[in-house]
N, C-alpha and C. Protein backbone atom coordinates (compact mmCIF):
# COMPACT_ATOMS: atom_id res chain seq x y z
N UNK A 1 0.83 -1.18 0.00
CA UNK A 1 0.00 0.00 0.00
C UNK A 1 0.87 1.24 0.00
N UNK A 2 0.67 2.20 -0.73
CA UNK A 2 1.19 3.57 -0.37
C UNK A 2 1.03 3.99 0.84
N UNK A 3 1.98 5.33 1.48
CA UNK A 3 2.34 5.60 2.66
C UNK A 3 0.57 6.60 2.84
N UNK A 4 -0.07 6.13 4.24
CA UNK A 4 -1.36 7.00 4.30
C UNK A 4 -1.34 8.60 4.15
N UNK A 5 -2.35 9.08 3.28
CA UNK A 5 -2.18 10.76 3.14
C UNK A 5 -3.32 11.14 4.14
N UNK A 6 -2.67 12.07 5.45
CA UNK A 6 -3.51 12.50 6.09
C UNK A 6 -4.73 13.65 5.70
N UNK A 7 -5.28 13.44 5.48
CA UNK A 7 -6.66 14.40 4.76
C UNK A 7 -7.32 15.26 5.69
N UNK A 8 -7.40 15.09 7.19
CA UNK A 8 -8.15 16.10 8.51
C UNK A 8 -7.52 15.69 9.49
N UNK A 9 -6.92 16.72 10.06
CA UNK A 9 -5.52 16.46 11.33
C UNK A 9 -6.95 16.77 12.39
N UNK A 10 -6.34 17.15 13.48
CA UNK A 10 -7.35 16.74 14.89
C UNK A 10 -7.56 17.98 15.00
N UNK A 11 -6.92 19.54 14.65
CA UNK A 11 -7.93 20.36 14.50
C UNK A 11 -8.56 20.10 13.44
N UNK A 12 -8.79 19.72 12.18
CA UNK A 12 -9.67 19.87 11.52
C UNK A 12 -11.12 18.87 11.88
N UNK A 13 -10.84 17.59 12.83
CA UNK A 13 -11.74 17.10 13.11
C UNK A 13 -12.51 18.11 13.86
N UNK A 14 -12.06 18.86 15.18
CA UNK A 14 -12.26 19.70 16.48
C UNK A 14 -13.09 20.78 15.26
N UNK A 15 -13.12 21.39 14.50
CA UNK A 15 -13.73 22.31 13.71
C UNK A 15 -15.24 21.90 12.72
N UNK A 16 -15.00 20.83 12.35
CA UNK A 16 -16.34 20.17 11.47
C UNK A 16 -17.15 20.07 12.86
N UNK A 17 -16.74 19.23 13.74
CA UNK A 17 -17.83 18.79 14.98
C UNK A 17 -18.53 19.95 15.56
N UNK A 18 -17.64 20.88 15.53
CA UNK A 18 -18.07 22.26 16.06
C UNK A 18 -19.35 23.02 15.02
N UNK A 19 -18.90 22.68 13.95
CA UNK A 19 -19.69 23.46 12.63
C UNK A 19 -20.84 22.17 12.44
N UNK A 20 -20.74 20.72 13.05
CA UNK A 20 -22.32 20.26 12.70
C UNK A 20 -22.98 20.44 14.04
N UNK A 21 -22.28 20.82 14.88
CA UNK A 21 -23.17 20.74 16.15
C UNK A 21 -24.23 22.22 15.93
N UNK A 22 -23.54 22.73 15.64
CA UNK A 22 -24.07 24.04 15.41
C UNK A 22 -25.28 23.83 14.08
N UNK A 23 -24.74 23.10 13.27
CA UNK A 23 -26.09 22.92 12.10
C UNK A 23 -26.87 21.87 12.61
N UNK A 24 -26.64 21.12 13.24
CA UNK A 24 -27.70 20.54 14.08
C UNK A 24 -28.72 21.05 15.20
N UNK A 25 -28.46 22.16 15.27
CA UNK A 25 -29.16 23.11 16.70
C UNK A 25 -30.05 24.06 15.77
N UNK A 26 -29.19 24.18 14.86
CA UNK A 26 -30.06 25.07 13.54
C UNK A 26 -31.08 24.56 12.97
N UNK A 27 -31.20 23.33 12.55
CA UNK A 27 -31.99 22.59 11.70
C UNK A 27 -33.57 22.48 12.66
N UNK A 28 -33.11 21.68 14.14
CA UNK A 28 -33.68 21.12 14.89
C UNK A 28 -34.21 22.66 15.91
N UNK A 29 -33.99 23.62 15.52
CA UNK A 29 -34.52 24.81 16.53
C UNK A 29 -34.16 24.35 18.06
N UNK A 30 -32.98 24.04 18.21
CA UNK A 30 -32.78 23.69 19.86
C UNK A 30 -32.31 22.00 20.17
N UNK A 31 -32.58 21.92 21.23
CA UNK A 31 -32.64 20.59 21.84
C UNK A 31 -33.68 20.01 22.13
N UNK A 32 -35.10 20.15 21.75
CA UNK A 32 -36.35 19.60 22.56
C UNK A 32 -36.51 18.64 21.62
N UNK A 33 -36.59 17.56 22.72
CA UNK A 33 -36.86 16.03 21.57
C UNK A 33 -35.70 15.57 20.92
N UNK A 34 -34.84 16.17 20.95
CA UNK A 34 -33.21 15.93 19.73
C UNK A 34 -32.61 14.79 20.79
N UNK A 35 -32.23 13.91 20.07
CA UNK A 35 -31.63 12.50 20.58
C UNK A 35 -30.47 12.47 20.19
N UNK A 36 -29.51 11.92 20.52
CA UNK A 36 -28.08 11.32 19.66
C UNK A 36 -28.01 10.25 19.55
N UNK A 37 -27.70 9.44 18.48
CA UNK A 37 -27.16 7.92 18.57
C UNK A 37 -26.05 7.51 17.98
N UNK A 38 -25.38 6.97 18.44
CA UNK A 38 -24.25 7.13 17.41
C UNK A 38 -23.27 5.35 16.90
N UNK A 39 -23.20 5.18 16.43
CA UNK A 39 -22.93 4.11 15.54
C UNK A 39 -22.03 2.91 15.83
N UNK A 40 -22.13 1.90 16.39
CA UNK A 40 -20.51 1.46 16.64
C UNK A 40 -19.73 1.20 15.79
N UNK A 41 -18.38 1.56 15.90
CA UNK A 41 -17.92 1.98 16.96
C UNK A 41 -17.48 3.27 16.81
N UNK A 42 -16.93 4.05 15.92
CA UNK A 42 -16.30 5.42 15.53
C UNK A 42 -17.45 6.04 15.64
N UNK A 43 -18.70 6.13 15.34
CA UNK A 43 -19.90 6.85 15.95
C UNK A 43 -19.97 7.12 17.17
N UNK A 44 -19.93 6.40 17.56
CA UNK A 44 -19.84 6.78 19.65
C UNK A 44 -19.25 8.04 20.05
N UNK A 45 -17.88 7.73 19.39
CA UNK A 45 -17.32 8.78 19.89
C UNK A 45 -17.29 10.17 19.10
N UNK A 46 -17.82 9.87 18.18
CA UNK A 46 -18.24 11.26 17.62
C UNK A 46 -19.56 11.65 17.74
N UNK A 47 -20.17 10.81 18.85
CA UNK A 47 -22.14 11.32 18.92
C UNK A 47 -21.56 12.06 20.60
N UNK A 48 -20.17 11.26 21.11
CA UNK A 48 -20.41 11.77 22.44
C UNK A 48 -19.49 13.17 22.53
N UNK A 49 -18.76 13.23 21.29
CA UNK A 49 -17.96 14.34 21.23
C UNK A 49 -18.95 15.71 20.81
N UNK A 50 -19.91 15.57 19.73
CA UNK A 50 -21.34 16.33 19.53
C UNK A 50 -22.00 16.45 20.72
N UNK A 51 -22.15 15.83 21.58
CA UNK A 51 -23.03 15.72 22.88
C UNK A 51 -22.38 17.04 23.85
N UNK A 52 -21.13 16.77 23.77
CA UNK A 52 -20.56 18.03 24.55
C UNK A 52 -20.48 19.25 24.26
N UNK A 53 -20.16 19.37 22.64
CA UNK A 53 -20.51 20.82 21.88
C UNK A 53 -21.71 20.98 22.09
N UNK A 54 -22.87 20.32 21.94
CA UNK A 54 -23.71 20.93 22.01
C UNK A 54 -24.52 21.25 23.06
N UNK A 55 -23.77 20.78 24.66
CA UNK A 55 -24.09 21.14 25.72
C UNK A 55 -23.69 22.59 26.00
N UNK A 56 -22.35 22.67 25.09
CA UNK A 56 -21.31 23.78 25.52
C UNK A 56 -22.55 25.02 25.28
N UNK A 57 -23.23 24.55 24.06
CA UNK A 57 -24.00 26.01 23.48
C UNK A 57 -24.94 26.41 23.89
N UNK A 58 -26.05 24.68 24.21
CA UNK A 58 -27.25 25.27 24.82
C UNK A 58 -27.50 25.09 26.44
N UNK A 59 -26.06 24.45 27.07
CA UNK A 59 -26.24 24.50 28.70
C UNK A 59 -26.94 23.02 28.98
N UNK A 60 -27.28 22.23 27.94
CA UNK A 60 -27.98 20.97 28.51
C UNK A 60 -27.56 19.56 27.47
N UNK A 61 -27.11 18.87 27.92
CA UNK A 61 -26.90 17.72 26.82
C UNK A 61 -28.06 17.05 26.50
N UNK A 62 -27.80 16.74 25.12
CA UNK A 62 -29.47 16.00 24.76
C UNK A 62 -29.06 14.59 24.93
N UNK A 63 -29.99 13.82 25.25
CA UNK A 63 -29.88 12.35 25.19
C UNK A 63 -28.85 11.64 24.47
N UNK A 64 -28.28 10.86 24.75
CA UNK A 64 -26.90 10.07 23.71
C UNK A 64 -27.49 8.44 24.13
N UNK A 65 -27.24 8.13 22.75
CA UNK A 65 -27.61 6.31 22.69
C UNK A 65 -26.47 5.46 22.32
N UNK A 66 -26.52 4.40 22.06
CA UNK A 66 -25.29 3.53 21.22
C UNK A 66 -25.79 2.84 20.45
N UNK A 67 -26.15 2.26 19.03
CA UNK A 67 -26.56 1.82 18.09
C UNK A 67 -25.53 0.40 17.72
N UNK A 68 -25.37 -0.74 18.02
CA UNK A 68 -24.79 -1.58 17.45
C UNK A 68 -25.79 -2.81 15.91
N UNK A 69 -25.11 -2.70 15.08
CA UNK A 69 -26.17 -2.28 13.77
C UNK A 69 -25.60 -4.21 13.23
N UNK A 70 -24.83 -4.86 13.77
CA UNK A 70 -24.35 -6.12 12.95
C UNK A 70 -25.21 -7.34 12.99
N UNK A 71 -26.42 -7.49 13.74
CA UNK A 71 -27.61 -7.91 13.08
C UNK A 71 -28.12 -7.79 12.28
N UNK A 72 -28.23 -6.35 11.26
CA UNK A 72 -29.02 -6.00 10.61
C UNK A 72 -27.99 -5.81 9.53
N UNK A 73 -27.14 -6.21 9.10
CA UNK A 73 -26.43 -6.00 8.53
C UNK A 73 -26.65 -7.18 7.33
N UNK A 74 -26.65 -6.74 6.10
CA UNK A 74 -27.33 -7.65 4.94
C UNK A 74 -26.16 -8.39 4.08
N UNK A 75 -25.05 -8.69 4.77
CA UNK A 75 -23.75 -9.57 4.34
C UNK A 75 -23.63 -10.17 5.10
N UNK A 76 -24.35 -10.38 6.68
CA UNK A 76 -23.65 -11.56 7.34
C UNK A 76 -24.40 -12.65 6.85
N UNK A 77 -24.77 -13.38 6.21
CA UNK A 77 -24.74 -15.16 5.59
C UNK A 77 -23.96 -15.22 4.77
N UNK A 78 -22.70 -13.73 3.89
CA UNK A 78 -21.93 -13.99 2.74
C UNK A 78 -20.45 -13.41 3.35
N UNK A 79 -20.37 -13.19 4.16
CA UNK A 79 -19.23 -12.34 4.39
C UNK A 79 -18.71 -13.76 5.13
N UNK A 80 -16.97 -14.13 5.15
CA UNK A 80 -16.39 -14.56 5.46
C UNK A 80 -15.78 -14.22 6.88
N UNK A 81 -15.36 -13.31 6.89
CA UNK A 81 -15.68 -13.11 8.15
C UNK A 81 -16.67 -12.35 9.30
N UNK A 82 -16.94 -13.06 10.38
CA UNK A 82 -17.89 -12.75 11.11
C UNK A 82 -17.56 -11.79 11.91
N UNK A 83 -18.62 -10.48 11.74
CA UNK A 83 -18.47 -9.66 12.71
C UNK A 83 -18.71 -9.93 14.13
N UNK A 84 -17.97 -8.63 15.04
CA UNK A 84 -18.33 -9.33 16.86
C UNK A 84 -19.44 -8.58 17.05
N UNK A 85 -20.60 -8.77 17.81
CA UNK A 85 -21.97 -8.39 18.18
C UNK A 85 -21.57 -7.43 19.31
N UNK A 86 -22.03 -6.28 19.06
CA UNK A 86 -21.52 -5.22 20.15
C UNK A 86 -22.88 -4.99 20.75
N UNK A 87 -22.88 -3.92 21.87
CA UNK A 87 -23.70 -3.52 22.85
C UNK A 87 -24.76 -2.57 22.28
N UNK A 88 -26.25 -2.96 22.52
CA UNK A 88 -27.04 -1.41 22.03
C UNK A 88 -27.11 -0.99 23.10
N UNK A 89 -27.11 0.32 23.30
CA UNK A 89 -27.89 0.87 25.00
C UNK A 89 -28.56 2.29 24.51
N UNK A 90 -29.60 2.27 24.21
CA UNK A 90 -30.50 3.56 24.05
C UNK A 90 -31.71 3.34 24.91
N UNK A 91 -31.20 3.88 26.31
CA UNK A 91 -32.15 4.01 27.54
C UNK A 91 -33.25 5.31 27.86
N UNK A 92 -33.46 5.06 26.05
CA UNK A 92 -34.88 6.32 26.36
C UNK A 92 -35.39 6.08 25.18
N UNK A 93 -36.73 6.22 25.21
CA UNK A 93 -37.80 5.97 23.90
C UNK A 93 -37.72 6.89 22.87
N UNK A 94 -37.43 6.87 21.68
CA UNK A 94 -37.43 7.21 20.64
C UNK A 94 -38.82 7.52 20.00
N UNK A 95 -39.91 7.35 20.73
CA UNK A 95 -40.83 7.62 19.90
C UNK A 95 -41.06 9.24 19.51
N UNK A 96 -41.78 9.48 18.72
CA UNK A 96 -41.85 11.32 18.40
C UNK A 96 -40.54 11.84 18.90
N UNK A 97 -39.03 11.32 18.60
CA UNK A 97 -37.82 12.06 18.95
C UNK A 97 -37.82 12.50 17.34
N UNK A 98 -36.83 13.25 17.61
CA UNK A 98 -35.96 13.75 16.11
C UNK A 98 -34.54 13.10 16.38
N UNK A 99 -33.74 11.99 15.79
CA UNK A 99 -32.73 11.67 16.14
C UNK A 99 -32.02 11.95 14.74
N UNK A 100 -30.15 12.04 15.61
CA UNK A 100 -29.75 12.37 14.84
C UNK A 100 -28.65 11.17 14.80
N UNK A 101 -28.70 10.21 13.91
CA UNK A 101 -27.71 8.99 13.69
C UNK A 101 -25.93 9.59 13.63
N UNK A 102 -25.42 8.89 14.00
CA UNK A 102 -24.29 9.71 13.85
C UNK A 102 -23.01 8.68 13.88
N UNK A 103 -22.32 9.13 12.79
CA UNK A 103 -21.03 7.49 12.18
C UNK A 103 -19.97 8.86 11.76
N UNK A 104 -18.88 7.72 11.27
CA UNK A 104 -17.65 8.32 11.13
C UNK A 104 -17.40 8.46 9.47
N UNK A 105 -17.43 7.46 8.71
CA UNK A 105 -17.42 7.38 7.47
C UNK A 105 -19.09 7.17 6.56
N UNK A 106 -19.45 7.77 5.84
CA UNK A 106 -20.66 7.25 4.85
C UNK A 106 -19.88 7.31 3.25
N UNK A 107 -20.13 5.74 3.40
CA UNK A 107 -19.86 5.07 1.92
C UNK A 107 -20.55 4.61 1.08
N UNK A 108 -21.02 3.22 1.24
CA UNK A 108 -22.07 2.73 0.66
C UNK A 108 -23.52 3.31 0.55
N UNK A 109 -23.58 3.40 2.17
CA UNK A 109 -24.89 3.38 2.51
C UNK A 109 -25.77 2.40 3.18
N UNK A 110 -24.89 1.38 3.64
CA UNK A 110 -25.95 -0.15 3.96
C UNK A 110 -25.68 0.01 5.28
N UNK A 111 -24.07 0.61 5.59
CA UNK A 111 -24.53 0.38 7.22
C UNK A 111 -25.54 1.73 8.12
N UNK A 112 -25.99 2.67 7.16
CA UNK A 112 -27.02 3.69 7.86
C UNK A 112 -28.29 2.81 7.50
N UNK A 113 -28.46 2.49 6.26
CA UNK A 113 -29.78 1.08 6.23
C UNK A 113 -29.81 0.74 7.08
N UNK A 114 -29.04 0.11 7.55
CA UNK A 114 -29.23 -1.32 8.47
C UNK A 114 -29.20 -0.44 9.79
N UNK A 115 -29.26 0.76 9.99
CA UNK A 115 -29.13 1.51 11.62
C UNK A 115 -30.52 1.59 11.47
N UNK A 116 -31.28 2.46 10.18
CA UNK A 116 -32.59 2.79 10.51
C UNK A 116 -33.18 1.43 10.83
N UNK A 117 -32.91 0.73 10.00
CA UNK A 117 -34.21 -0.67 10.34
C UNK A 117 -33.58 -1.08 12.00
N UNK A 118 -32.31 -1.05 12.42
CA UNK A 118 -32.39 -1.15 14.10
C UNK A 118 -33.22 -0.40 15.06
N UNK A 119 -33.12 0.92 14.45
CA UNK A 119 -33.87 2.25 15.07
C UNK A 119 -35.08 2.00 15.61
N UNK A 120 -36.22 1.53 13.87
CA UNK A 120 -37.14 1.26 13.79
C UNK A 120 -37.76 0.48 15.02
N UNK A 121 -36.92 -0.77 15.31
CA UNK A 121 -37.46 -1.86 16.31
C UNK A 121 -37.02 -1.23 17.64
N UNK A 122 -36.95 -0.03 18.08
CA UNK A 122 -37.23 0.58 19.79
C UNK A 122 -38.03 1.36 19.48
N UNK A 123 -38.51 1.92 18.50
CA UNK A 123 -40.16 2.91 17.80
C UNK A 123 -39.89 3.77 17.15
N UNK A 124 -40.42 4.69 16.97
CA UNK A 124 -40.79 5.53 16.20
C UNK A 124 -40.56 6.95 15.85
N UNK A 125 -39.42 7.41 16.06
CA UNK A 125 -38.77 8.20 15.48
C UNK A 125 -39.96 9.64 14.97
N UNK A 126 -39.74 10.47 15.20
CA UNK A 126 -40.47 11.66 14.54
C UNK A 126 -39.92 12.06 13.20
N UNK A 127 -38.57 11.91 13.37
CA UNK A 127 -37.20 12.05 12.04
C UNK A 127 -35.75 11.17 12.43
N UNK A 128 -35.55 11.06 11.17
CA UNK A 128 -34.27 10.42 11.42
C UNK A 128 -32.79 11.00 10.73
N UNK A 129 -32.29 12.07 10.89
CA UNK A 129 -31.68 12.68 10.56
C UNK A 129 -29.52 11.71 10.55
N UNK A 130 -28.67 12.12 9.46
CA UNK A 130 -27.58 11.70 9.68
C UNK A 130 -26.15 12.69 9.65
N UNK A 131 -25.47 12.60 10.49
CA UNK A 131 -24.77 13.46 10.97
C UNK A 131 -23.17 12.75 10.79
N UNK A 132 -22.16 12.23 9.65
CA UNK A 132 -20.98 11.61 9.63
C UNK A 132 -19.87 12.87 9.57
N UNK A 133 -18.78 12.57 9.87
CA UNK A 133 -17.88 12.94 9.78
C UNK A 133 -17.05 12.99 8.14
N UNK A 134 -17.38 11.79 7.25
CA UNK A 134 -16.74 12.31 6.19
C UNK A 134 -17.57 11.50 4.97
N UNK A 135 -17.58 12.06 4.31
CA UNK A 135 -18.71 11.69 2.83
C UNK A 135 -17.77 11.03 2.20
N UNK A 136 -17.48 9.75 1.67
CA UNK A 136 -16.41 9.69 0.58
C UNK A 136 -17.00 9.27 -0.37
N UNK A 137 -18.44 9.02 -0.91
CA UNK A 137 -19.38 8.88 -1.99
C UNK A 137 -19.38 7.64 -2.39
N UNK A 138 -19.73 6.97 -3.91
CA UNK A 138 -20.03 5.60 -4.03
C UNK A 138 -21.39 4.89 -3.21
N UNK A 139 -22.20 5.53 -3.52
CA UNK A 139 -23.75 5.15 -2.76
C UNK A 139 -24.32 4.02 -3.48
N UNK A 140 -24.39 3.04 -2.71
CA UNK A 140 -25.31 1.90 -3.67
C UNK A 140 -26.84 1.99 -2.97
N UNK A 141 -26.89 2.90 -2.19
CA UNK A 141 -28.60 3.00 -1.77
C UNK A 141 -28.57 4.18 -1.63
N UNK A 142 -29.61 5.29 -1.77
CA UNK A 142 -30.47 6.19 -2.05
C UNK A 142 -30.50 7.34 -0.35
N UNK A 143 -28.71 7.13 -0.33
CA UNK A 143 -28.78 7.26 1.04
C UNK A 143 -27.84 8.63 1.00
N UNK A 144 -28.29 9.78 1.84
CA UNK A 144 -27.63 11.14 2.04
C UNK A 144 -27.24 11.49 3.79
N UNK A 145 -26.83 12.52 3.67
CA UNK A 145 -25.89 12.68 5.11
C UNK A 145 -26.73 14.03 4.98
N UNK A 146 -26.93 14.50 6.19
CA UNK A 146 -27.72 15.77 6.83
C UNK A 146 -26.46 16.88 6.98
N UNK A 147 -25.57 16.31 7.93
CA UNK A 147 -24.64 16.98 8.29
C UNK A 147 -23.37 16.29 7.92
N UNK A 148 -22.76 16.84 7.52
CA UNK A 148 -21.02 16.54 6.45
C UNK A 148 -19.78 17.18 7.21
N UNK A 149 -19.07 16.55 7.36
CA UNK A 149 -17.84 17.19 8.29
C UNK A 149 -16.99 17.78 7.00
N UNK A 150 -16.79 16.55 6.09
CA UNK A 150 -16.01 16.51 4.85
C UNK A 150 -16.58 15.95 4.18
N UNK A 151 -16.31 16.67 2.49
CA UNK A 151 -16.79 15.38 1.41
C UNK A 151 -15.30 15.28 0.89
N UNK A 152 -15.31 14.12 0.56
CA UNK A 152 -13.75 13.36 0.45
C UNK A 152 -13.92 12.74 -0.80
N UNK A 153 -14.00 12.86 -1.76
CA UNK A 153 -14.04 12.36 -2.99
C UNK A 153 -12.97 10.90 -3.12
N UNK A 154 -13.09 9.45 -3.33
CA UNK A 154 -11.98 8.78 -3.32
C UNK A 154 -12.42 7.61 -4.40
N UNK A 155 -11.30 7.18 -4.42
CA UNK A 155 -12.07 5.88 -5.31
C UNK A 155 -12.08 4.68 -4.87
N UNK A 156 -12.27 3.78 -5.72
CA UNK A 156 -13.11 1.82 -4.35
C UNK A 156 -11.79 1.81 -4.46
N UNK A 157 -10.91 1.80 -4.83
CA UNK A 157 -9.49 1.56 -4.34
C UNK A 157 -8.47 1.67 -3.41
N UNK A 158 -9.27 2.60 -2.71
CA UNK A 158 -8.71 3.73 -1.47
C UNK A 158 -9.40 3.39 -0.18
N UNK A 159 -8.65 3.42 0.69
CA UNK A 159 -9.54 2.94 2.27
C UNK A 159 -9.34 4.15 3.05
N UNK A 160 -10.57 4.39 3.64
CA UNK A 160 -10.48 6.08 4.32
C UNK A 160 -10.75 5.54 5.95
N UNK A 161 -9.58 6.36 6.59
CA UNK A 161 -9.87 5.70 8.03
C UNK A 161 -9.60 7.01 8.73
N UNK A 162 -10.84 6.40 9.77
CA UNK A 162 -10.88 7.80 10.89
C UNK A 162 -10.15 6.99 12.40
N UNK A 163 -8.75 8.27 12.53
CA UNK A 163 -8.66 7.48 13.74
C UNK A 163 -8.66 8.26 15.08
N UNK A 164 -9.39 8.00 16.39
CA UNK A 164 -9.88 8.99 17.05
C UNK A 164 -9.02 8.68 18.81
N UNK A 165 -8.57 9.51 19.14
CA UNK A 165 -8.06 9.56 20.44
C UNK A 165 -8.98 8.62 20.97
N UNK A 166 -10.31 8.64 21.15
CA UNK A 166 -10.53 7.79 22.19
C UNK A 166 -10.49 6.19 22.12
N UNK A 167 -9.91 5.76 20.83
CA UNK A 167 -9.40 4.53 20.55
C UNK A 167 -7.96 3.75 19.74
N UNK A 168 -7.81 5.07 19.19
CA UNK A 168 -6.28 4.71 19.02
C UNK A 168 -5.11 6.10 19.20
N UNK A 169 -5.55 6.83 20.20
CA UNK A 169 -4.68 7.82 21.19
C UNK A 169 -4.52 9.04 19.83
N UNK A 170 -5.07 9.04 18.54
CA UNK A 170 -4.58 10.36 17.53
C UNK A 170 -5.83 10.36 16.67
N UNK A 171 -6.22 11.36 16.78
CA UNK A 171 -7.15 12.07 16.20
C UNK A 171 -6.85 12.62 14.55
N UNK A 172 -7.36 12.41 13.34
CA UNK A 172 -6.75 12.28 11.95
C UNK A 172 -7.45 11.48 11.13
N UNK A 173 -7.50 11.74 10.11
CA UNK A 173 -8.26 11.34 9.04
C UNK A 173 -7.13 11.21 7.94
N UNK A 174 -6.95 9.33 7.61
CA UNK A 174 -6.42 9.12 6.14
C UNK A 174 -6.69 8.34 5.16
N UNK A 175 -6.39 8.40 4.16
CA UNK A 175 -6.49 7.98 3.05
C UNK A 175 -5.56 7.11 2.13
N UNK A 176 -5.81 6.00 1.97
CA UNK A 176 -4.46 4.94 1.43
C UNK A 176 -5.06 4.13 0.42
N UNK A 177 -4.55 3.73 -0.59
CA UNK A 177 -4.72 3.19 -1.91
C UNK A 177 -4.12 1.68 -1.87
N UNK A 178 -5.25 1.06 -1.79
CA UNK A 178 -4.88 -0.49 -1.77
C UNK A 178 -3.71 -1.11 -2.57
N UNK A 179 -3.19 -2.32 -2.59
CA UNK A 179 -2.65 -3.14 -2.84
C UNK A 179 -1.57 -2.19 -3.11
């Protein structure tokens, strides 16, 4: 593989989060009803890093959930290897919320599929809004991002990885070209 090209150093992460928290407060007129959920695993920590900006602004944190989506995921009878089954914990009803899903990369599109149809089965959602950190395009489903940290233009050749202090100690966004 070529040597990784860093594409968003850890201020530039610290600046998008800041600029969707803020278009998330915009969209949603506030915090009333606004949920967070955020994706395992690089979602987490960017729904709980949003959770704090947007306490910073309006003085109150809105609800934060954890979404583990590998049930619903429409490759496990073909995929060779098996994913590990992580934890859901969204300890508050979703019904008439406005939530805002929240992941690190949107690529395809199957693993925000496969979040709403998780969503779906704790209720009913008022909206379901998505909030990633970086767009790198190639949509095979009919699927858009609300809030965009980055759009990253790349090709299927290229693997885009977010890597975040709270799991591998450096905060950075890169980009590396297979084989």
């Amino acid at each position: 593989m070529d040597r990784p090209k860093v594409v968003m150093d850890a201020e530039g992460i610290d600046r998008s989060l800041s600029r969707i928290a803020y278009e998330i407060l915009e969209k949603n007129k506030g915090i009333e009803d606004l949920v967070l959920i955020g994706i395992r695993t690089g979602g987490i920590y960017l729904a709980e890093r949003l959770r704090k900006k947007i306490a910073a602004i309006e003085g109150k944190e809105p609800p934060l959930g954890i979404l583990d989506i590998t049930l619903y995921r429409d490759d496990l009878l073909i995929t060779k290897k098996k994913p590990a089954l992580g934890r859901t914990d969204i300890p508050f009803p979703l019904d008439g919320k406005k939530v805002v899903l929240v992941d690190d990369v949107l690529f395809t599109g199957r693993t925000i599929r496969a979040a709403m149809d998780a969503l779906i089965d704790f209720g009913r959602p008022k909206m379901i809004q998505l909030a990633v950190l970086i767009d790198r395009g190639h949509r095979e489903l009919p699927i858009r991002a609300d809030f965009v940290g980055k759009n990253l233009p790349s090709s299927l050749w290229e693997n885009v990885t977010v890597h975040l202090t709270e799991k591998t100690g450096r905060d950075e966004v890169v980009i590396e070209r297979e084989g």
